[in-house]
C-alpha atoms as a PDB file:
ATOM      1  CA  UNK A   1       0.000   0.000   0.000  1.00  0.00           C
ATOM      2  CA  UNK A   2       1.400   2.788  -1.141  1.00  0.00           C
ATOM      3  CA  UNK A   3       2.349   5.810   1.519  1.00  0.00           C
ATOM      4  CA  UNK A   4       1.789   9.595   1.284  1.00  0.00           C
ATOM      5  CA  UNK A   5       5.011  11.465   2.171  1.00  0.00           C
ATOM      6  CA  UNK A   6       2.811  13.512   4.432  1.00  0.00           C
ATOM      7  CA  UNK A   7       1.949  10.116   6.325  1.00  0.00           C
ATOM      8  CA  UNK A   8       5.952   8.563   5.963  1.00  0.00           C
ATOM      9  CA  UNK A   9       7.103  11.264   8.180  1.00  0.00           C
ATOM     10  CA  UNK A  10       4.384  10.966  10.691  1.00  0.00           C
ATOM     11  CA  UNK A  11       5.195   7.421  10.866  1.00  0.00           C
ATOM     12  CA  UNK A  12       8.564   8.169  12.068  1.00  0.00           C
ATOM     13  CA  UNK A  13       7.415  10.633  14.122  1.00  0.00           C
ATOM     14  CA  UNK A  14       4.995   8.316  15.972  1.00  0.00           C
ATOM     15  CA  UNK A  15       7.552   5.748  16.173  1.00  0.00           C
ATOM     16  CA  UNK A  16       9.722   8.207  17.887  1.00  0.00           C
ATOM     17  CA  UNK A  17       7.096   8.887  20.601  1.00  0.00           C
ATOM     18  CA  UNK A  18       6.029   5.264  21.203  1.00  0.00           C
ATOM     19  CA  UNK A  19       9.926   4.771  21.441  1.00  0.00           C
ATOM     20  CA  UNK A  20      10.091   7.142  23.945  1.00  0.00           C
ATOM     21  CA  UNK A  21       7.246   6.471  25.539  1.00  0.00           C
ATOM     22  CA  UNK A  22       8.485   5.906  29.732  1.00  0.00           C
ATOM     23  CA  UNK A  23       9.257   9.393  29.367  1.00  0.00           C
ATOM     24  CA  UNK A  24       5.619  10.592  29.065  1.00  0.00           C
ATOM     25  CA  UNK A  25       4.071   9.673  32.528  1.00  0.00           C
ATOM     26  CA  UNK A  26       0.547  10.772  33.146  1.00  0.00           C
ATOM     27  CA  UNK A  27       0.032  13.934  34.501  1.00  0.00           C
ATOM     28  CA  UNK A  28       3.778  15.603  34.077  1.00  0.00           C
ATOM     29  CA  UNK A  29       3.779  18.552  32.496  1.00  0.00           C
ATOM     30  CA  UNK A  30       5.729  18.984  29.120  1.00  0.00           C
ATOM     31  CA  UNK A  31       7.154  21.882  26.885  1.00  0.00           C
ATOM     32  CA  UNK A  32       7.317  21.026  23.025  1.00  0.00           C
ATOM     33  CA  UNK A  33      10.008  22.981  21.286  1.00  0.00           C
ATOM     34  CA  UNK A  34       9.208  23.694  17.724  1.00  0.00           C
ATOM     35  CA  UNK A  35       5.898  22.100  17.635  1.00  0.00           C
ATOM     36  CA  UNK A  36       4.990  22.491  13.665  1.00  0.00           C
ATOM     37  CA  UNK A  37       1.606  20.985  13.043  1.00  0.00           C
ATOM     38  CA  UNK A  38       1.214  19.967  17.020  1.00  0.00           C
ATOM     39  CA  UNK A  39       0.917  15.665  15.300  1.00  0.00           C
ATOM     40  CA  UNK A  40       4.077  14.907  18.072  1.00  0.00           C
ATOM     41  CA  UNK A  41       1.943  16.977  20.629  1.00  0.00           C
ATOM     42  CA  UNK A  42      -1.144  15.293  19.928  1.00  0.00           C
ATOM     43  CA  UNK A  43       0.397  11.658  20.423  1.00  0.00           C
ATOM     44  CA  UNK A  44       2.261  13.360  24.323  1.00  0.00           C
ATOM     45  CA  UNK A  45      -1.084  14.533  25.224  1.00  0.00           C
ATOM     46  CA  UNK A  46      -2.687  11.149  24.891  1.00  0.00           C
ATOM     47  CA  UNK A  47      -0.285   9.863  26.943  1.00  0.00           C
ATOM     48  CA  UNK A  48      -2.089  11.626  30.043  1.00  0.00           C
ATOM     49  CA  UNK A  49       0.414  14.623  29.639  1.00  0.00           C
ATOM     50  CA  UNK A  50      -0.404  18.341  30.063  1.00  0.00           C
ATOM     51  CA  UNK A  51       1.627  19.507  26.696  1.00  0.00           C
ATOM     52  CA  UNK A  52       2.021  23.167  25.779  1.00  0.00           C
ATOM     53  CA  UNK A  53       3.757  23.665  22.456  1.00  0.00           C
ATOM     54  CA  UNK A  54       5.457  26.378  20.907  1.00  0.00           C
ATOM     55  CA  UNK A  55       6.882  28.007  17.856  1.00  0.00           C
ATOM     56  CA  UNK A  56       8.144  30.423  15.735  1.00  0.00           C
ATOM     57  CA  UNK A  57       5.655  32.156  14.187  1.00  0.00           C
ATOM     58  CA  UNK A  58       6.934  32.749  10.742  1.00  0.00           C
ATOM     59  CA  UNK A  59       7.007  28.617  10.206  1.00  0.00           C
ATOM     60  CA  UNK A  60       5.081  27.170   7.108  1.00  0.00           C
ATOM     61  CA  UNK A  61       1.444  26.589   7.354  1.00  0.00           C
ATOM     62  CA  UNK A  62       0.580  22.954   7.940  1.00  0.00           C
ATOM     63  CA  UNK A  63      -2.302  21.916   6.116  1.00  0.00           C
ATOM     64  CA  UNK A  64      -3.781  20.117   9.441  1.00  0.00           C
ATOM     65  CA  UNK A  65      -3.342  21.460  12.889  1.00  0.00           C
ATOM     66  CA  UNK A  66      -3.248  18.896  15.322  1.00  0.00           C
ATOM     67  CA  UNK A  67      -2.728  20.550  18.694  1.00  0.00           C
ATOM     68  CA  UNK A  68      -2.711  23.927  19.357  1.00  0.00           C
ATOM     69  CA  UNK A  69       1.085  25.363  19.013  1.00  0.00           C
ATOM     70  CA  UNK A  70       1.817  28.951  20.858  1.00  0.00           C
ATOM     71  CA  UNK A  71       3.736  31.429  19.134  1.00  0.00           C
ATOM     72  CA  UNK A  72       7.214  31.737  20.680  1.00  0.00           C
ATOM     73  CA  UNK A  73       9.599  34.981  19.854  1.00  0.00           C
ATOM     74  CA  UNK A  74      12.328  32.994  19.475  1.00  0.00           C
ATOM     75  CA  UNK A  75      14.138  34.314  23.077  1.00  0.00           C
ATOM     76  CA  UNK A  76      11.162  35.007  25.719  1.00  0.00           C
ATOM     77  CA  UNK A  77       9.253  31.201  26.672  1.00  0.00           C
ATOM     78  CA  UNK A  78       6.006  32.525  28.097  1.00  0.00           C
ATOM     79  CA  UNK A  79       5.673  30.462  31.057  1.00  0.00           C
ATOM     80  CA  UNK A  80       6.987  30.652  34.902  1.00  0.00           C
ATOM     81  CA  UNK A  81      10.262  29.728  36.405  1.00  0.00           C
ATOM     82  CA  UNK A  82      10.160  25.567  36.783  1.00  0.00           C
ATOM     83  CA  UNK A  83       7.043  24.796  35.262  1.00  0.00           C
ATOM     84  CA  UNK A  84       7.499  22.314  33.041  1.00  0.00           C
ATOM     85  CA  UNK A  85       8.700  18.514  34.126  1.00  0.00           C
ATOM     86  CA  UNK A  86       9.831  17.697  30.726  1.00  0.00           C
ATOM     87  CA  UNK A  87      11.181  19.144  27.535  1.00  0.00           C
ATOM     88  CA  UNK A  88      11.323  17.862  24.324  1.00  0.00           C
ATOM     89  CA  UNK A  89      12.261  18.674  20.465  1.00  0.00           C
ATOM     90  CA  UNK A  90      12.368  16.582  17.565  1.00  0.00           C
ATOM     91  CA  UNK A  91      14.854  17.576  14.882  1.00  0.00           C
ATOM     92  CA  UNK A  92      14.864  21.333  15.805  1.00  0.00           C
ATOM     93  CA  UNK A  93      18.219  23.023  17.827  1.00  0.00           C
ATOM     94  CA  UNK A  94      19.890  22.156  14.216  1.00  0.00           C
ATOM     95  CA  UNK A  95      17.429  24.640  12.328  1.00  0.00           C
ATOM     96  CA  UNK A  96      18.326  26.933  15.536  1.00  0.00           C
ATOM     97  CA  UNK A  97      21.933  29.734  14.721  1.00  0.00           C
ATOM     98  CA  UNK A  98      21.843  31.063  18.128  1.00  0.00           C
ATOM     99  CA  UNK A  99      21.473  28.310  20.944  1.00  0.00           C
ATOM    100  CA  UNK A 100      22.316  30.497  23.573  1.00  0.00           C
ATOM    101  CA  UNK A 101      18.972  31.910  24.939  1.00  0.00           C
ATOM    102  CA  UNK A 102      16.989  28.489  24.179  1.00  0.00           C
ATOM    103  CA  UNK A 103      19.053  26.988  26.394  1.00  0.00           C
ATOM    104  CA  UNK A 104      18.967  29.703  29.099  1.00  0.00           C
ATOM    105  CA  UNK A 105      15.108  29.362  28.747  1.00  0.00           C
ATOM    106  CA  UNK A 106      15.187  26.028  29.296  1.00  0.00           C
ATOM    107  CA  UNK A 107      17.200  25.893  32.585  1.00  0.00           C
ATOM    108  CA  UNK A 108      14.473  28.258  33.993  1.00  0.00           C
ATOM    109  CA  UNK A 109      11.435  26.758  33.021  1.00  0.00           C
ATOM    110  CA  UNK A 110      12.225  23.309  33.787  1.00  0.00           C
ATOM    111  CA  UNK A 111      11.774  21.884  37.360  1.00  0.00           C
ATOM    112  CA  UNK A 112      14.996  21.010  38.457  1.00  0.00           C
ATOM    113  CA  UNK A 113      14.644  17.865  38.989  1.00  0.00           C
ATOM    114  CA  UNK A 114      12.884  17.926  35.260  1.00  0.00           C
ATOM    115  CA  UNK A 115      13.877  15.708  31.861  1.00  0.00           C
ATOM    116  CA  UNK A 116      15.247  17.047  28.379  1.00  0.00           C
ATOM    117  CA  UNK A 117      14.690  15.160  25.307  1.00  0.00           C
ATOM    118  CA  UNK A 118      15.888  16.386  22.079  1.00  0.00           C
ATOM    119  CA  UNK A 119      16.258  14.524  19.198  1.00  0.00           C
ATOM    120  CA  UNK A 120      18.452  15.431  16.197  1.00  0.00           C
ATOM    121  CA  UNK A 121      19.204  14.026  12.638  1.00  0.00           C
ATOM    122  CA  UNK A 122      22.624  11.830  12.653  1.00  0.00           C
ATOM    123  CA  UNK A 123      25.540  11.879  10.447  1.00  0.00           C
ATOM    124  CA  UNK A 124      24.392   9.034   8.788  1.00  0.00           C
ATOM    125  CA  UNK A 125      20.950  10.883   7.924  1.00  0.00           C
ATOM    126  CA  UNK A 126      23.551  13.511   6.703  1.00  0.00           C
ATOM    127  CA  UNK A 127      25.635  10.994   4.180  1.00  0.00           C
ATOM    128  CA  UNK A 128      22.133   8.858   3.178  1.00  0.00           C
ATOM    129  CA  UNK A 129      20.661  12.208   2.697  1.00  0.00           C
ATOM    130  CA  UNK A 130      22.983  13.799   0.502  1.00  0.00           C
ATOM    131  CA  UNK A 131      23.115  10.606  -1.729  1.00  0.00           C
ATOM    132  CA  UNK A 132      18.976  10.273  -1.827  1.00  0.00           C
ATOM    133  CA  UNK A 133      19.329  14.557  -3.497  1.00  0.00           C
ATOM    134  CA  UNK A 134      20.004  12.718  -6.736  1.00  0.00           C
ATOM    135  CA  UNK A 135      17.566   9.763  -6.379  1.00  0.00           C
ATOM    136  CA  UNK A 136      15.040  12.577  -6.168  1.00  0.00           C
ATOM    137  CA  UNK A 137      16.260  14.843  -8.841  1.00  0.00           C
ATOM    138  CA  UNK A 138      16.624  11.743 -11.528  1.00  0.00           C
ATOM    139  CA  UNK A 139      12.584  10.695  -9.862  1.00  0.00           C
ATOM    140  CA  UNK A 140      11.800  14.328 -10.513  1.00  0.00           C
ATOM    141  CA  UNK A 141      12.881  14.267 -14.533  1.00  0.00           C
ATOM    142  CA  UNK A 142      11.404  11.003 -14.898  1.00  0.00           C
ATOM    143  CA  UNK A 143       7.948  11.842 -13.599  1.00  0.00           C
ATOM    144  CA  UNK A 144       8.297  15.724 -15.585  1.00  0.00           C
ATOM    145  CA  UNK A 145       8.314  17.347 -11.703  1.00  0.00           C
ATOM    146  CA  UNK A 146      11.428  19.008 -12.181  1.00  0.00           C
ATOM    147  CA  UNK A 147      10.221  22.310 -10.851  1.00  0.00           C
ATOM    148  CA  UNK A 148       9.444  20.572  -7.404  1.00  0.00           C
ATOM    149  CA  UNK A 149      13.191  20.262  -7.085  1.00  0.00           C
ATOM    150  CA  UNK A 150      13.448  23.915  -5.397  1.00  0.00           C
ATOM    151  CA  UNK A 151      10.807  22.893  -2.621  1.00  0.00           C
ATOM    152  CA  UNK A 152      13.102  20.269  -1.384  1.00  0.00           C
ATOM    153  CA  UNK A 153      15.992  22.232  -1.747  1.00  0.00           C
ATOM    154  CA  UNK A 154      16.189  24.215   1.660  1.00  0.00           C
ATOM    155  CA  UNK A 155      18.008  26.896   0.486  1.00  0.00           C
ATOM    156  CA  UNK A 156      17.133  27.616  -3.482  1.00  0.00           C
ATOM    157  CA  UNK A 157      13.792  29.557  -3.035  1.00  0.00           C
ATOM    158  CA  UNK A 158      16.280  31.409  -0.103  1.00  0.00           C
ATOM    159  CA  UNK A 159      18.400  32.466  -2.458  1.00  0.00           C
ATOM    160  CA  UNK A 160      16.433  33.417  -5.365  1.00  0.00           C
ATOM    161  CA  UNK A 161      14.785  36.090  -3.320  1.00  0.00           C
ATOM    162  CA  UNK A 162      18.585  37.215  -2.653  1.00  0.00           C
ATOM    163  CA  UNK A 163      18.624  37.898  -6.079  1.00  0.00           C
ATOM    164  CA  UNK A 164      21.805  34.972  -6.326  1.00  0.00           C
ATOM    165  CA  UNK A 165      22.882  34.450 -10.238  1.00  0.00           C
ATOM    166  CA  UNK A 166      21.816  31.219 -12.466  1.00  0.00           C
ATOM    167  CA  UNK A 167      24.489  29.536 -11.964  1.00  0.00           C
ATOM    168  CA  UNK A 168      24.629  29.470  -8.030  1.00  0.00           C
ATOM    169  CA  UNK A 169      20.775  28.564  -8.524  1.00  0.00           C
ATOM    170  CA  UNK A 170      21.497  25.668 -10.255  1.00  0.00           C
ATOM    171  CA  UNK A 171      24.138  24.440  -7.988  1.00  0.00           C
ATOM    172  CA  UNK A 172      21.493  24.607  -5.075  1.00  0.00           C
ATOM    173  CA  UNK A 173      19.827  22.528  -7.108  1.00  0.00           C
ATOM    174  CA  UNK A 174      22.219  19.572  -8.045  1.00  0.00           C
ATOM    175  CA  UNK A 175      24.147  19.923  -5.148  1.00  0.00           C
ATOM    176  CA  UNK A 176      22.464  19.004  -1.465  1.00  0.00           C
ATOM    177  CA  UNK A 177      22.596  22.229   0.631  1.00  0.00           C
ATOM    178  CA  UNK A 178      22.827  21.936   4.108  1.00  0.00           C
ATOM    179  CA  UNK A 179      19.427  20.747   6.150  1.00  0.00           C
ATOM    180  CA  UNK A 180      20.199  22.947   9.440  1.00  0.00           C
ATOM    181  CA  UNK A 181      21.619  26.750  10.059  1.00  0.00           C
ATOM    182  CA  UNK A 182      24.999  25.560   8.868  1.00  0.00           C
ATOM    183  CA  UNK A 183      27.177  26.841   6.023  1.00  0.00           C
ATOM    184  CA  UNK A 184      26.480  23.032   3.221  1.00  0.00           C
ATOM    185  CA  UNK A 185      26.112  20.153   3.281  1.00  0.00           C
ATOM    186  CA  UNK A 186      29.763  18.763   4.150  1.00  0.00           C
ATOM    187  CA  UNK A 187      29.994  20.642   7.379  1.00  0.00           C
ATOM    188  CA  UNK A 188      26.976  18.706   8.583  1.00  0.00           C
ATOM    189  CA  UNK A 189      29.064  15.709   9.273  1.00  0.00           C
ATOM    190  CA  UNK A 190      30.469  17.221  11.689  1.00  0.00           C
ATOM    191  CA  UNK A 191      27.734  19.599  13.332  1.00  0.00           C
ATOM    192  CA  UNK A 192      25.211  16.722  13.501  1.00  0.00           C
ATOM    193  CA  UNK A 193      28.468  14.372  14.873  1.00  0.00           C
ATOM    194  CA  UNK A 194      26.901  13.045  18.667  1.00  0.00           C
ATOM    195  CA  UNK A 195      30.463  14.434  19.661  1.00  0.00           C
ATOM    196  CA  UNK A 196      29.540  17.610  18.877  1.00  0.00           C
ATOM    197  CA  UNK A 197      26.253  17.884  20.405  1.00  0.00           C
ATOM    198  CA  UNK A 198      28.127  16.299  23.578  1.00  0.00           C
ATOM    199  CA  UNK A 199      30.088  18.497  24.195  1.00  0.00           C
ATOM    200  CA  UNK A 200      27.229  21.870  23.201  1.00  0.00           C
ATOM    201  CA  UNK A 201      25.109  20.646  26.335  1.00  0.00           C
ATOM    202  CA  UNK A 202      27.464  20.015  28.191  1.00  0.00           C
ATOM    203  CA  UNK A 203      28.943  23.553  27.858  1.00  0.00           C
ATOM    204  CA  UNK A 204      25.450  24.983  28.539  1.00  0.00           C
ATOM    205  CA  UNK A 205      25.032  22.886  31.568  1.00  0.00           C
ATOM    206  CA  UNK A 206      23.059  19.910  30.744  1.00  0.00           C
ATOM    207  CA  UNK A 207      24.610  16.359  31.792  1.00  0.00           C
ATOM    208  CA  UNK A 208      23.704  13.341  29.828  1.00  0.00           C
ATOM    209  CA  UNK A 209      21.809  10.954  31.103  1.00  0.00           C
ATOM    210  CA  UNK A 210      21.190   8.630  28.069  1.00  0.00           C
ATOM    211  CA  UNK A 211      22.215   9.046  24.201  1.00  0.00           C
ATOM    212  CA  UNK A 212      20.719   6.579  21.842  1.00  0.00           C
ATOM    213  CA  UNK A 213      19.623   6.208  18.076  1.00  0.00           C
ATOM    214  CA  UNK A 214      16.204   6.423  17.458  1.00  0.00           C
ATOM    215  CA  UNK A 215      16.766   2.689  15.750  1.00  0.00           C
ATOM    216  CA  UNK A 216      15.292   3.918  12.131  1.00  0.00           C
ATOM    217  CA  UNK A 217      16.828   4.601   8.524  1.00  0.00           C
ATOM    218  CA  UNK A 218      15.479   7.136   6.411  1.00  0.00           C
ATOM    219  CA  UNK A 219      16.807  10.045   4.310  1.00  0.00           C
ATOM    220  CA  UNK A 220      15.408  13.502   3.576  1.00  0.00           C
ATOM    221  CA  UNK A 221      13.714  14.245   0.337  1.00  0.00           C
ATOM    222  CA  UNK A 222      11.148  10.865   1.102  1.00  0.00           C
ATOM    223  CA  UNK A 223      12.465   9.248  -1.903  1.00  0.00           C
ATOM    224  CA  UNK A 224      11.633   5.952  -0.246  1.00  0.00           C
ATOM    225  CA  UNK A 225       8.911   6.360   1.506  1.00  0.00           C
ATOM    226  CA  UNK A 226       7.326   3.495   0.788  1.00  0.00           C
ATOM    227  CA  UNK A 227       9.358   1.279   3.059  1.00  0.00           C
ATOM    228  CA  UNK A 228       7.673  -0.134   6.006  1.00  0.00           C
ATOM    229  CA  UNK A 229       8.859   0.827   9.657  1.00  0.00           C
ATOM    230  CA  UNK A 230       9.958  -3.259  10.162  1.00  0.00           C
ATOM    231  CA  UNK A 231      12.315  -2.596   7.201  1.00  0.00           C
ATOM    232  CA  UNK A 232      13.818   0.454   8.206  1.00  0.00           C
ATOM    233  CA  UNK A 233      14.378  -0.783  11.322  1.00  0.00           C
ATOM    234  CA  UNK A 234      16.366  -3.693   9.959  1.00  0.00           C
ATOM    235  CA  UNK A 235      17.976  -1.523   7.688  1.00  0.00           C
ATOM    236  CA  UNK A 236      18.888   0.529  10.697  1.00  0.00           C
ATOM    237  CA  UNK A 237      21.335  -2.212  12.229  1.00  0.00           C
ATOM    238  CA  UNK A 238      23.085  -2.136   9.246  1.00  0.00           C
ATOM    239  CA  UNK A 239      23.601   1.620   8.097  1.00  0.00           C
ATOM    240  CA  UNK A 240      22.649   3.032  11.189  1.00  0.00           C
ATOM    241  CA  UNK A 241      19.935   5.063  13.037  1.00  0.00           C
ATOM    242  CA  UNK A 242      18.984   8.696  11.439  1.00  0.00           C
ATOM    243  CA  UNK A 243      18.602  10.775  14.397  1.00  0.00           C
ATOM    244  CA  UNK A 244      20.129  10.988  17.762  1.00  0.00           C
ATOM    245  CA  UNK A 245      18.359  10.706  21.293  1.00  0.00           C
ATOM    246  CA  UNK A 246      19.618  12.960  24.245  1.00  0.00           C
ATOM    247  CA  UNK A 247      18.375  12.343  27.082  1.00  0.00           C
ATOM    248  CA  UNK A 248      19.260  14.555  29.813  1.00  0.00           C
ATOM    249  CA  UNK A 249      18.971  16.949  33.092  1.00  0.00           C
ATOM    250  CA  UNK A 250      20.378  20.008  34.343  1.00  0.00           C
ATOM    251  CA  UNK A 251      23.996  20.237  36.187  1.00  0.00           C
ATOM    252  CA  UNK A 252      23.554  19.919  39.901  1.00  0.00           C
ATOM    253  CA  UNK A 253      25.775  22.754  40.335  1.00  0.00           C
ATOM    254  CA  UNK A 254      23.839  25.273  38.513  1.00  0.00           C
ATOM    255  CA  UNK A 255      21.037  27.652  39.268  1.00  0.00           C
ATOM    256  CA  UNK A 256      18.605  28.919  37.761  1.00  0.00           C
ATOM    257  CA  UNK A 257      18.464  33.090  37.154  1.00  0.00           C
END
């Protein structure tokens, strides 16, 4: 049966929640960074979880709103000093240039005995990725969608409105651009490394409690999408897992201000 890529990635995402799923106790109260559509929300809050999501407000439209997702300025989380039992993002801090203040909002609104989840794409989602940009541009001349190139291309429609000549346009194109807040494609490898995000918490006071792969394969660009989540957890064993888990808490030895 043949899958929608609207419904591939909210099989992954579901998969991610029931994999986490201990870490959704009835009752707790939980912050949702970067909340899109509110589908990840929806699944928390029928866990038994009081869930308040937030955003930015410029993000695309979904076409179906799932929970209700607050507008966030980007610095300022609207909510009191150690509210929230749990926090949790889902392939966000990498779309994110200035870390800084997200973190600082995060030691203050968590309890401090609270949980942070995030979850981030892997360097192996990087290399799988960057090969799968001309699976889908070859699928895109065979099927006469070549225009719908630039919509999966994170930066082309970015640069056109920079005004950018032909030629860099058409290297966005055939070449992957980066998925985050980072200069291409290549330095990805090593700003979506675990290493790296390691040693970024730990800098901003967070110590790890767990880190894990999410135990799934799958590219961007949903060039396979197809391919059930028994497969791509098989594959996973193999090529490894797309995205990261961090699970973690605040340093002891810090305070919140």
């Amino acid at each position: 049966m043949a899958v929608g890529l609207e419904a591939h990635l909210q099989r992954l995402r579901k998969f991610e929640i029931e994999s986490l799923r201990a870490w959704f106790r009835p009752n707790i109260r939980v912050l949702e960074i970067g909340g899109g559509s509110g589908y990840q929300a929806s699944l928390i809050s029928a866990y038994g979880c009081e869930v308040c999501s937030i955003d930015l407000p410029g993000r695309p439209v979904p076409e179906k709103i799932y929970y209700s997702v607050t507008d966030y300025d980007g610095q300022k989380i609207l909510f009191p000093d150690g509210f929230f039992d749990l926090v949790f993002s889902s392939n966000v801090l990498e779309h994110i240039e200035s870390l800084a203040p997200i973190f600082k909002e995060i030691h203050r609104v968590l309890k401090p005995e609270g949980t942070i989840i995030h979850v981030l794409p892997s360097v192996t989602w990087r290399f799988w990725t960057s090969l799968a940009h001309y699976a889908y541009i070859l699928k895109c001349l065979l099927i006469g969608k070549i225009e719908s190139m630039g919509k999966q291309n994170s930066l082309l429609i970015r640069d056109v409105g920079k005004g950018h000549g032909l030629m860099f346009l058409l290297k966005r194109v055939f070449i992957a651009g980066p998925h985050g807040v980072y200069p291409n494609a290549v330095s990805e490898f090593y700003y979506f490394s675990r290493f790296r995000w390691i040693a970024l918490f730990h800098k901003n006071g967070f110590d790890l409690l767990k880190i894990s792969g999410n135990g799934l394969f799958y590219t961007g660009y949903g060039v396979f999408h197809d391919l059930s989540i028994s497969l791509r957890r098989k594959v996973a064993w193999f090529l490894g897992s797309s995205s990261h888990i961090f699970v973690m808490r605040i340093r002891d030895s810090l305070t919140k201000s």
